[in-house]
Protein backbone atom coordinates (compact mmCIF):
# COMPACT_ATOMS: atom_id res chain seq x y z
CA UNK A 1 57.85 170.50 115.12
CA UNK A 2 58.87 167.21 117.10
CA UNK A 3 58.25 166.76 120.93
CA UNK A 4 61.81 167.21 121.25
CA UNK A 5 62.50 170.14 119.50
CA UNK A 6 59.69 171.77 121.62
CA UNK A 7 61.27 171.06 124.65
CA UNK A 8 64.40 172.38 123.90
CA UNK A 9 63.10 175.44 123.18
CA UNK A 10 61.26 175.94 126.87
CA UNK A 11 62.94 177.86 129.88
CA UNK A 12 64.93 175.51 132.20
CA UNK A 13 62.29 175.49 134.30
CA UNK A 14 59.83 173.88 132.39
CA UNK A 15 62.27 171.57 131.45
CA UNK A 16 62.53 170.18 134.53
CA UNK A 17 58.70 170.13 134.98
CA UNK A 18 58.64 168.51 131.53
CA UNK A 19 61.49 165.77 133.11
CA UNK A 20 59.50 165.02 136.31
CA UNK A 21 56.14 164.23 134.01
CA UNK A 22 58.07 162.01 132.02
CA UNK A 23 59.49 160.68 135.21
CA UNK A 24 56.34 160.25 136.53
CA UNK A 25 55.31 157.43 133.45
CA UNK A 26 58.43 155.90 133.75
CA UNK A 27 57.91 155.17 137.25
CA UNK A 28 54.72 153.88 136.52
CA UNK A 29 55.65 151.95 133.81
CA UNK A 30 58.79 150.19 135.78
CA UNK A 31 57.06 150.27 139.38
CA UNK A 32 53.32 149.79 139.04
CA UNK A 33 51.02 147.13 139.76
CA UNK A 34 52.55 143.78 139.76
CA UNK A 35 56.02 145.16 140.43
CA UNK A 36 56.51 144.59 143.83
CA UNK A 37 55.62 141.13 143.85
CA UNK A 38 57.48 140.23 141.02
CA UNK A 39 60.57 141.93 142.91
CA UNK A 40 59.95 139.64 146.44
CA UNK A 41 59.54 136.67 144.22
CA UNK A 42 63.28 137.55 142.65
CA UNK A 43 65.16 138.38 145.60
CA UNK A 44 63.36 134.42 147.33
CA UNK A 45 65.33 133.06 144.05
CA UNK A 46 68.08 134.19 145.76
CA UNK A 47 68.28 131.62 148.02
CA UNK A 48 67.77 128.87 145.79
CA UNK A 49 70.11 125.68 145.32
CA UNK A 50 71.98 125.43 142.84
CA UNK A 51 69.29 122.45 141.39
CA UNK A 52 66.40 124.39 142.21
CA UNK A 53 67.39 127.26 140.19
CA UNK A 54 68.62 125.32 136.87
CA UNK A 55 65.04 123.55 137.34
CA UNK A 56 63.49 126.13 137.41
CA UNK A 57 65.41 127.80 134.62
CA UNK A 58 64.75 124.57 132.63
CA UNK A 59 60.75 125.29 133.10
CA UNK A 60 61.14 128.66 131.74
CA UNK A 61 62.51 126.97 128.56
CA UNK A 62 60.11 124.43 128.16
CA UNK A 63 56.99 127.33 128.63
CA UNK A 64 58.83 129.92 126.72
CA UNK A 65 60.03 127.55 123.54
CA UNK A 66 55.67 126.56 123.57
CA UNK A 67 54.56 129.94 123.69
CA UNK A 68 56.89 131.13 120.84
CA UNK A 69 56.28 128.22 118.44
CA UNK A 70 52.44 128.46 119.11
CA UNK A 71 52.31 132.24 118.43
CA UNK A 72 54.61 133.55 115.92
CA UNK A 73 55.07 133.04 112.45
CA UNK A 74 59.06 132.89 112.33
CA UNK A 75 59.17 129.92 114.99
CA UNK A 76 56.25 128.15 113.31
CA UNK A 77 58.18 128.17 110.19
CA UNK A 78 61.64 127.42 111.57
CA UNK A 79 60.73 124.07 113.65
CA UNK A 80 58.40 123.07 110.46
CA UNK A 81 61.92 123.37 108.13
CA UNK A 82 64.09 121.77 110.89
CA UNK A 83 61.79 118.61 111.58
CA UNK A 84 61.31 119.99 115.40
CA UNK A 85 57.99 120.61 118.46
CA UNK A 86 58.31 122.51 120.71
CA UNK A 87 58.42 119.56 123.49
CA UNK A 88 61.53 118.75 122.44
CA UNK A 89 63.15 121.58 123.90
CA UNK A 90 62.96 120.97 127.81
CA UNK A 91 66.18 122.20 129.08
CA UNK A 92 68.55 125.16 128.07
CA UNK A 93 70.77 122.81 126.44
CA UNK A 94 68.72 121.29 124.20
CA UNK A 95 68.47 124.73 122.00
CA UNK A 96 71.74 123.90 120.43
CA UNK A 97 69.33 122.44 117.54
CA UNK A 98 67.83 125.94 116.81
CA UNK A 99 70.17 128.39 115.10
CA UNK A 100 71.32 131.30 116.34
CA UNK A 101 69.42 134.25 115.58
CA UNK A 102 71.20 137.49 114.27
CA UNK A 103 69.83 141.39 115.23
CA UNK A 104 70.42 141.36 111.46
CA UNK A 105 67.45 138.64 111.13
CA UNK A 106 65.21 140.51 113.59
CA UNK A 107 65.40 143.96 111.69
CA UNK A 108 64.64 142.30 108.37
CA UNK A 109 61.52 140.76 109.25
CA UNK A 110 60.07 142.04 112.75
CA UNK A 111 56.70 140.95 112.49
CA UNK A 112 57.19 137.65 112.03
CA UNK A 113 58.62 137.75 115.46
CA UNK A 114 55.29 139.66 117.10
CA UNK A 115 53.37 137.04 119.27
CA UNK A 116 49.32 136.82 118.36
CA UNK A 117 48.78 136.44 121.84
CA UNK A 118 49.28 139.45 122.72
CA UNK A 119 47.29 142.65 121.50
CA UNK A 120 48.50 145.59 120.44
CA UNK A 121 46.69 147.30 123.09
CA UNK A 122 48.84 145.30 125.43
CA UNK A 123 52.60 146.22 123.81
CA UNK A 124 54.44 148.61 124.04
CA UNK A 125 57.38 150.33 122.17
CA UNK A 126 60.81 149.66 122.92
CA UNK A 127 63.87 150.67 121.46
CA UNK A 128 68.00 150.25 121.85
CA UNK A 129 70.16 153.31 121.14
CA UNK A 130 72.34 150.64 119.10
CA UNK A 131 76.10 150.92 119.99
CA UNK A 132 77.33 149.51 117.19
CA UNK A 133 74.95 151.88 114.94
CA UNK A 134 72.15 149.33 114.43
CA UNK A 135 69.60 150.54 116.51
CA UNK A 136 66.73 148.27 116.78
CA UNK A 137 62.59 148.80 117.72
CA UNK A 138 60.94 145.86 119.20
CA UNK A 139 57.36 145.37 121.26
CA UNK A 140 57.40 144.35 124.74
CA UNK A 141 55.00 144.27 127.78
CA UNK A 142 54.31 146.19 130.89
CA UNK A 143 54.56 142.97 132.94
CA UNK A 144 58.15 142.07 130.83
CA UNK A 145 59.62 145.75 131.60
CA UNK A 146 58.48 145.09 135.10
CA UNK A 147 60.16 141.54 135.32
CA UNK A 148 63.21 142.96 133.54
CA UNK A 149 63.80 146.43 136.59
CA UNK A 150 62.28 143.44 139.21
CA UNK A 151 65.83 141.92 138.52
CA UNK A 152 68.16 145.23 138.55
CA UNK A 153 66.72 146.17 141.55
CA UNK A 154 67.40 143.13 143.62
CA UNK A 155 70.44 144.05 142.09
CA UNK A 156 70.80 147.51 143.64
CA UNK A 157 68.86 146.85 146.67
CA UNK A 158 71.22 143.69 147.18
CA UNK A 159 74.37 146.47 147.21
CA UNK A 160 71.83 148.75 149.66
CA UNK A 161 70.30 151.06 147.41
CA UNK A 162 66.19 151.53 147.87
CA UNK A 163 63.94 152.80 145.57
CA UNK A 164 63.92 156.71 146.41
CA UNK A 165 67.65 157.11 146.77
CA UNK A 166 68.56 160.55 145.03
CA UNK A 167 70.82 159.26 141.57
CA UNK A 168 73.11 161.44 139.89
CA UNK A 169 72.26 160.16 136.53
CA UNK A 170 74.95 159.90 133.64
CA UNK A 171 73.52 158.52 130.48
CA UNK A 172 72.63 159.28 127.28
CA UNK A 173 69.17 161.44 127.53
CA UNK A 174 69.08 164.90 125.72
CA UNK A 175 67.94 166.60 128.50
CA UNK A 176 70.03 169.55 127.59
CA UNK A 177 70.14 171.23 124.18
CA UNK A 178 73.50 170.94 122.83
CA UNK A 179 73.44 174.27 122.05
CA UNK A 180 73.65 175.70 125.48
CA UNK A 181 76.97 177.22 126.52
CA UNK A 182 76.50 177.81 129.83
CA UNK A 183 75.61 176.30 133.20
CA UNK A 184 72.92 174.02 134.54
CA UNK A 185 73.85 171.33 131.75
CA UNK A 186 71.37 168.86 133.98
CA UNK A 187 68.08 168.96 134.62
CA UNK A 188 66.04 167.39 137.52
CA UNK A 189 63.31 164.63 137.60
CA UNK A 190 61.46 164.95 141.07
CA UNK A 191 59.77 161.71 141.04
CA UNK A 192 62.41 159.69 139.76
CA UNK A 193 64.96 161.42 142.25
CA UNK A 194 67.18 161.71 139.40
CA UNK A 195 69.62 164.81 138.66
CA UNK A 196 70.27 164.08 134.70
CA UNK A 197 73.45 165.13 133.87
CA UNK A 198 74.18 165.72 130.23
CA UNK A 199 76.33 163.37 128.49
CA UNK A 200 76.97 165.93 125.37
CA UNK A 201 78.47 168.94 127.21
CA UNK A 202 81.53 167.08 129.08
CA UNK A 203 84.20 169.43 127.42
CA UNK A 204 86.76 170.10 130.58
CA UNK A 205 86.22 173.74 131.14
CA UNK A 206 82.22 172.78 131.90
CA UNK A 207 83.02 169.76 133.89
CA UNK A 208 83.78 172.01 136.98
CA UNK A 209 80.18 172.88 136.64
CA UNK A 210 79.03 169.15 137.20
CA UNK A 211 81.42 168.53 140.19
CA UNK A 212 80.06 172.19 142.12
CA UNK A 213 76.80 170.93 141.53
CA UNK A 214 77.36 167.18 142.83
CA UNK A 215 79.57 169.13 145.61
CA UNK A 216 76.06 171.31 146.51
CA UNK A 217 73.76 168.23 146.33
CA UNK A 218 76.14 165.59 147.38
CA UNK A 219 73.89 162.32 145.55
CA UNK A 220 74.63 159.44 147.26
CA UNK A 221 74.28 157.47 144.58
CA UNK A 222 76.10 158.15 140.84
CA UNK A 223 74.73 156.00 137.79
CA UNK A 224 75.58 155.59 134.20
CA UNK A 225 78.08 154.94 131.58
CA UNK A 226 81.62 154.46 132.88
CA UNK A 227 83.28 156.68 130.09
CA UNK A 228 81.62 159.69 131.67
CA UNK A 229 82.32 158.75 135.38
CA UNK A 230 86.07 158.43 134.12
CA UNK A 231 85.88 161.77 132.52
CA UNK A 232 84.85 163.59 135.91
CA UNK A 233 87.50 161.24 137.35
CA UNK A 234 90.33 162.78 135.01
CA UNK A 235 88.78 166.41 135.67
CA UNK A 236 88.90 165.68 139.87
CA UNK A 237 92.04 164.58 139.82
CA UNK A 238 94.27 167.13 137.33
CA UNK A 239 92.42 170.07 139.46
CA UNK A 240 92.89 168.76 142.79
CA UNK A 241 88.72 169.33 143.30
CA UNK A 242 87.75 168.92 146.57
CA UNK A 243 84.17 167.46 146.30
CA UNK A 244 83.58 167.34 149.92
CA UNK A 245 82.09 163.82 150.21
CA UNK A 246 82.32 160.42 148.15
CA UNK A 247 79.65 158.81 147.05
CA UNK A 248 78.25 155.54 148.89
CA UNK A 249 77.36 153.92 144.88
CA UNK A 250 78.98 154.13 141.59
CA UNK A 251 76.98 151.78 139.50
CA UNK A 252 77.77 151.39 135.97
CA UNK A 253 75.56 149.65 132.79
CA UNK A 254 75.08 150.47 129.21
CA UNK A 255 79.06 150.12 128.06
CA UNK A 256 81.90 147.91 129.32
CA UNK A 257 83.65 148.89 132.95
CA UNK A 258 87.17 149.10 131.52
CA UNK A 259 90.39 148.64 134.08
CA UNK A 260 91.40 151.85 133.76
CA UNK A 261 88.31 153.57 134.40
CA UNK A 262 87.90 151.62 136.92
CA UNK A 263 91.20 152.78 138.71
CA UNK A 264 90.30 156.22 138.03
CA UNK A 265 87.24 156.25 139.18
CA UNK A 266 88.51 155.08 142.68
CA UNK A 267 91.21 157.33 143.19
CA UNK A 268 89.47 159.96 142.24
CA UNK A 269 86.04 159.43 144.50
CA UNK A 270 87.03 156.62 146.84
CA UNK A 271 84.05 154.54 145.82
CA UNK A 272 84.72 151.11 143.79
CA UNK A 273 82.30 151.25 140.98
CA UNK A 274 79.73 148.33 140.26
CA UNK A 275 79.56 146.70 137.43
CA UNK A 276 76.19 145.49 135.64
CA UNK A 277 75.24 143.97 132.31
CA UNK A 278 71.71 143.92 130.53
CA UNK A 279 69.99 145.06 127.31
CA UNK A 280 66.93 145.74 126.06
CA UNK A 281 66.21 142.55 124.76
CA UNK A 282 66.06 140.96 127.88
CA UNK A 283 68.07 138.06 126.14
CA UNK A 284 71.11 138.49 129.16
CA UNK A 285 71.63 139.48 132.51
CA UNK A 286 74.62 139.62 134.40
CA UNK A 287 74.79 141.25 138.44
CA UNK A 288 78.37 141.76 140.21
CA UNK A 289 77.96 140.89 143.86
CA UNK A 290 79.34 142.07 146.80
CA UNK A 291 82.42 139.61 145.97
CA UNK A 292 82.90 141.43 143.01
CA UNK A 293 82.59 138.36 140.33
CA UNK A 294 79.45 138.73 137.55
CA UNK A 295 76.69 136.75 138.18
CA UNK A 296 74.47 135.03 135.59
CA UNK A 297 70.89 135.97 136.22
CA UNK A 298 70.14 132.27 135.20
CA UNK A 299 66.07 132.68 136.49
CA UNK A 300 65.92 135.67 134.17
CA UNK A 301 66.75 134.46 131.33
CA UNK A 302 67.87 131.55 129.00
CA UNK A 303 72.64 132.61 128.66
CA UNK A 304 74.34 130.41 126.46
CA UNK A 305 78.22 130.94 126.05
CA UNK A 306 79.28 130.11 122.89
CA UNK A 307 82.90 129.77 121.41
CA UNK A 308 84.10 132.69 119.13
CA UNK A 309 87.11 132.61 116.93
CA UNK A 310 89.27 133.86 119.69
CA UNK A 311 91.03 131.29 122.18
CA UNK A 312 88.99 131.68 125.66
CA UNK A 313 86.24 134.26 124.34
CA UNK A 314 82.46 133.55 123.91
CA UNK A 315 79.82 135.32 122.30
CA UNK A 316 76.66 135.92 124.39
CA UNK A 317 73.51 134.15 123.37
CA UNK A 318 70.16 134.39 124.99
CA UNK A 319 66.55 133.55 125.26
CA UNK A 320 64.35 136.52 126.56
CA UNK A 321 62.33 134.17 128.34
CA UNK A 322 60.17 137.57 130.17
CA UNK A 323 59.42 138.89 126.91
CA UNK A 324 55.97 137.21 125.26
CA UNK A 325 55.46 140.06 122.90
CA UNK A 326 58.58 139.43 120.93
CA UNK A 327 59.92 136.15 121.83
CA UNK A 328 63.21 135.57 121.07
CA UNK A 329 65.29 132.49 120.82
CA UNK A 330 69.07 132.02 120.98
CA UNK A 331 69.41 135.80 119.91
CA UNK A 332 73.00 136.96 119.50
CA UNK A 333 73.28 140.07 121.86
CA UNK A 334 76.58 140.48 119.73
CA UNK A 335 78.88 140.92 123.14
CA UNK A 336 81.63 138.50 124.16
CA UNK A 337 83.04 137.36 127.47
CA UNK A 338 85.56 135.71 129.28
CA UNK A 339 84.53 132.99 131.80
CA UNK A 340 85.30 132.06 135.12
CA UNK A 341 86.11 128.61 136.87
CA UNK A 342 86.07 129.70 139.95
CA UNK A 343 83.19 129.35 142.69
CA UNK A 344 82.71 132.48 144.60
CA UNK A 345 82.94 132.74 147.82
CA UNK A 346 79.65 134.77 147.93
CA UNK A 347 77.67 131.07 147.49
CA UNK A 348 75.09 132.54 144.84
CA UNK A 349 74.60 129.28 142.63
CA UNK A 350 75.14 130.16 139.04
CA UNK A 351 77.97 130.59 136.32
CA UNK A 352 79.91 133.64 136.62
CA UNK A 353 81.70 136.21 134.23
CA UNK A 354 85.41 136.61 134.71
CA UNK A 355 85.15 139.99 132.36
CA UNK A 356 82.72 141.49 129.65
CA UNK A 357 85.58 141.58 126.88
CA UNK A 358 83.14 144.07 125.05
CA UNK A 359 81.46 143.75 121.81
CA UNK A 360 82.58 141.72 119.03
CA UNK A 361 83.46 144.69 116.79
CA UNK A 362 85.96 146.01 119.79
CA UNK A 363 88.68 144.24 117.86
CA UNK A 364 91.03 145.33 115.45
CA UNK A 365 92.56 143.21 112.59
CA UNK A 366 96.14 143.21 111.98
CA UNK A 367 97.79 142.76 108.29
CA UNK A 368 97.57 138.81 109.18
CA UNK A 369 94.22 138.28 109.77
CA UNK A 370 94.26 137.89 113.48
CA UNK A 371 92.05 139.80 115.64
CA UNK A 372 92.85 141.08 118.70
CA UNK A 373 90.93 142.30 121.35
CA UNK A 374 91.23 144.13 125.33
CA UNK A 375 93.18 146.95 123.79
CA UNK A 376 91.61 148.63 126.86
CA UNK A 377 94.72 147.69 128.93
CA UNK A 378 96.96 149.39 126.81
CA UNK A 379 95.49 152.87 128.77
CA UNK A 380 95.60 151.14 132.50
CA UNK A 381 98.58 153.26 133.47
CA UNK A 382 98.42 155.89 131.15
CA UNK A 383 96.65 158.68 133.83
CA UNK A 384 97.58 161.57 131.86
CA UNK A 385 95.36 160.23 128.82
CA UNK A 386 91.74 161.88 129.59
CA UNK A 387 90.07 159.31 126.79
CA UNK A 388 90.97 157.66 123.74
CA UNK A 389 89.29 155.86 121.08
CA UNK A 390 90.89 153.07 118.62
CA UNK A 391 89.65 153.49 114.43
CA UNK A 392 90.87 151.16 111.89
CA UNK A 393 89.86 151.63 108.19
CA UNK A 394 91.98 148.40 106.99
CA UNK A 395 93.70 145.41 108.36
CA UNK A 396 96.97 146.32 109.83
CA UNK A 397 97.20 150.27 110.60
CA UNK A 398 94.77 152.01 113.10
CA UNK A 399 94.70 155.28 114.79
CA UNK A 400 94.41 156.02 117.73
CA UNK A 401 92.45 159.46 118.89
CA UNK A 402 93.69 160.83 122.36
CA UNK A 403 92.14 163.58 124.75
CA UNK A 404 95.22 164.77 126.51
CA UNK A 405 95.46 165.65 130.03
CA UNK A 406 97.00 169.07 131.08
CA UNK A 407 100.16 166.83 131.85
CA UNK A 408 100.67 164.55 129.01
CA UNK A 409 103.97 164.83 127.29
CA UNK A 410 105.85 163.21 124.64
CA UNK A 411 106.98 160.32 127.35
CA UNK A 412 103.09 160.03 127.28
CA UNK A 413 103.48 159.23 123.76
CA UNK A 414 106.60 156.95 123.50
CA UNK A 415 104.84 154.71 126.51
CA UNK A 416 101.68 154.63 123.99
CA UNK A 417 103.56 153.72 121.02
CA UNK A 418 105.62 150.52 123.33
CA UNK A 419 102.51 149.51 124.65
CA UNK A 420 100.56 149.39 121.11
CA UNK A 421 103.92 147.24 119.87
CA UNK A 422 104.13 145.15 122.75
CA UNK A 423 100.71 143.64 121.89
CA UNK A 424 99.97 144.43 118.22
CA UNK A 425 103.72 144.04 116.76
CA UNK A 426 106.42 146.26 114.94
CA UNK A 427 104.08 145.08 111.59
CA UNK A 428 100.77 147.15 112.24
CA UNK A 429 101.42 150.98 111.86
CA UNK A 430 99.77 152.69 114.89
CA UNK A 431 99.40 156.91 114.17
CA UNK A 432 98.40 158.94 117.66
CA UNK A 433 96.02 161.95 116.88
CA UNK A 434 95.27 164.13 119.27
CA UNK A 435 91.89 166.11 119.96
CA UNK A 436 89.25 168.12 122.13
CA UNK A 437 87.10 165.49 122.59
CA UNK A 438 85.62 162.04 121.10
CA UNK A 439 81.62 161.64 119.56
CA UNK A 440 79.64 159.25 120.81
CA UNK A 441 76.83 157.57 120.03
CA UNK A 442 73.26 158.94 118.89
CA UNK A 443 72.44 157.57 122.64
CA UNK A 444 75.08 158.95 123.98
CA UNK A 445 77.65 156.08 124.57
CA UNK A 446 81.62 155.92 123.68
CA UNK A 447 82.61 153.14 121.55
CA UNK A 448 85.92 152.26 122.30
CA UNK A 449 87.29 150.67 119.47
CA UNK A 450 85.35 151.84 115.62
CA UNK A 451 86.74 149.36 112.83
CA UNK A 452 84.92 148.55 109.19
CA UNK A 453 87.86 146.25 108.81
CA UNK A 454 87.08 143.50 111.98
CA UNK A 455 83.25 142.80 111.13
């Protein structure tokens, strides 16, 4: 019998004393020694020039690109078949000579990417849910993990959220067993200050349940995956529910912040959600300030925006430079961006993100070979549309699977329809299904678009 399987089978209220231990090694393995300074020393970068910071980006490279060629087997053997040293990598541009390195790559051959200088007593386990359904297992450090939440909380603290905030948390955790029928579908994590609300028992008739309880607690602070927040959105506003309060921060991560969610989530709460971007790798890291443009992390690690095969879209590629465990080199995270040209008026240094266009499987193929991609606008105005989610099984037809509000009519539909022409074209044959709800991910998340035809 597995650990989980155990704990679905205790009262509620060991579950939640089962949550709070677990909450209390997370917070030790996030927030213990070393944290703190690591998270004064990010929020002095803050006020670094523009020069300062690419230097000292630059010297990340040059220490990073040394400790991965001296201590793993994969970079030895790659800069021995390209003619390369490590020296002669001093600056983030000068890793255009290495390839690009694929997740494909990584799960083939993971130990060749294990660093000899550090022990196993000294990794640790991590793991990505896998959106895409690739999930991948990698070693990192305490200090790395630490580096890595050193970063998201200058983030949050930047925004005003402290350590010790109560968070209604909306992610992917199977905290609740998904057989339960009834009412509390979250469970509690004292030391964390987390309420964890389910992400597989959303169905409409139990989403009253989550707003009463966020009504009797009133959280301050709401995190988690956007599809979720736009689902209690949907829910507020076809019952008129009057939570009593709004919350001070919506803060989003894990899948893209799409337009329409975000207008939903604002008329239904009154709080603009926040927008952040990061991974388990560590290979990326992008923070929305108070502006409300996407900021490169550039002192966290090594982003390189490279061209894709779509006019004004570039794939994300990164060098975990925090991670010495499993160093990893212009890794393709496998998400794509559009950039921006403008300088924001915050005065961070730093490129900036105009949008996180989502991953590059969010595209659908039409019967000409083009891909196209944002599809997400398509639902902007459609408020009687709870969630949808685009499949396409060969080039040129897709459906489209949509959880209908208690007002959507066949006008609903027609506008669909003229909206998937407008941008796709009388040649690709769209087909609306309608159902109860959409699956997500084994970690919980909602893929937006699922194609086999646009890999």
């Amino acid at each position: 019998m597995t650990r989980m399987s155990v704990y679905q089978r205790l009262p509620v209220v060991l579950q939640n004393a089962a949550c709070s231990a677990y909450g209390q090694y997370v917070n030790w393995t996030r927030y213990g020694r070393g944290f703190r300074s690591q998270l004064h020393e990010a929020e002095q970068r803050l006020v670094m020039s523009g020069p300062e910071l690419l230097a000292f980006r630059d010297r990340r490279v040059r220490q990073f690109v040394q400790h991965a060629f001296d201590t793993t087997p994969f970079y030895r053997d790659l800069f021995g078949k390209i003619g390369a040293e490590a020296g002669d990598f001093d600056t983030l541009a000068s890793l255009h000579r290495l390839p690009v390195l694929n997740k494909s790559e990584l799960q083939a051959q993971p130990d060749a990417f294990v660093s000899s200088a550090i022990g196993a007593s000294r990794r640790i386990a991590l793991h990505t849910s896998g959106t895409t359904g690739t999930g991948l297992h990698l070693h990192s450090t305490i200090e790395a993990v630490r580096e890595q939440y050193s970063i998201w909380w200058r983030y949050w603290r930047h925004h005003g959220i402290q350590q010790g905030e109560w968070c209604a948390y909306f992610g992917g955790r199977s905290v609740v067993s998904i057989d339960q029928q009834g009412p509390p579908f979250w469970r509690v994590n004292i030391p964390g200050r987390q309420i964890l609300f389910s992400g597989y028992h959303a169905s409409p008739d139990r989403l009253d349940a989550y707003l009463i309880e966020l009504r009797r607690r009133r959280p301050l602070w709401w995190h988690g995956y956007p599809s979720q927040f736009a689902l209690l959105a949907a829910r507020t506003i076809e019952t008129g529910f009057d939570l009593g309060y709004s919350p001070r921060w919506i803060t989003t991560a894990s899948e893209n912040l799409m337009p329409q969610q975000r207008s939903a989530i604002l008329s239904a709460f009154g709080t603009m959600p926040l927008q952040h971007y990061g991974m388990t790798e560590a290979a990326a890291n992008f923070s929305q300030c108070e502006c409300g443009s996407l900021h490169v992390d550039e002192d966290f690690s090594g982003v390189e925006f490279l061209p894709s095969s779509r006019p004004g879209v570039f794939k994300v590629v990164g060098t975990n430079f925090s991670n010495l465990a499993t160093p990893l080199l212009r890794y393709d995270v496998g998400d794509v961006v559009v950039l921006s040209d403008r300088t924001c008026s915050c005065g961070r240094p730093g490129r900036t993100v105009e949008s996180i266009d989502g991953r590059n499987e969010d595209y659908v193929l039409l019967a000409n070979g083009s891909r196209v991609g944002r599809l997400d606008h398509i639902f902007k105005d459609m408020t009687n549309v709870h969630e949808a989610q685009i499949r396409q099984t060969s080039p040129g037809a897709i459906t489209v699977l949509v959880v209908r509000g208690s007002r959507f009519g066949p006008r609903d539909e027609e506008n669909l329809l003229l909206e998937f022409r407008n941008r796709l074209g009388e040649q690709t044959a769209v087909n609306v299904e309608y159902v109860s709800s959409l699956g997500r991910t084994r970690g919980g998340k909602l893929r937006f678009v699922v194609s086999e035809s646009a890999q």
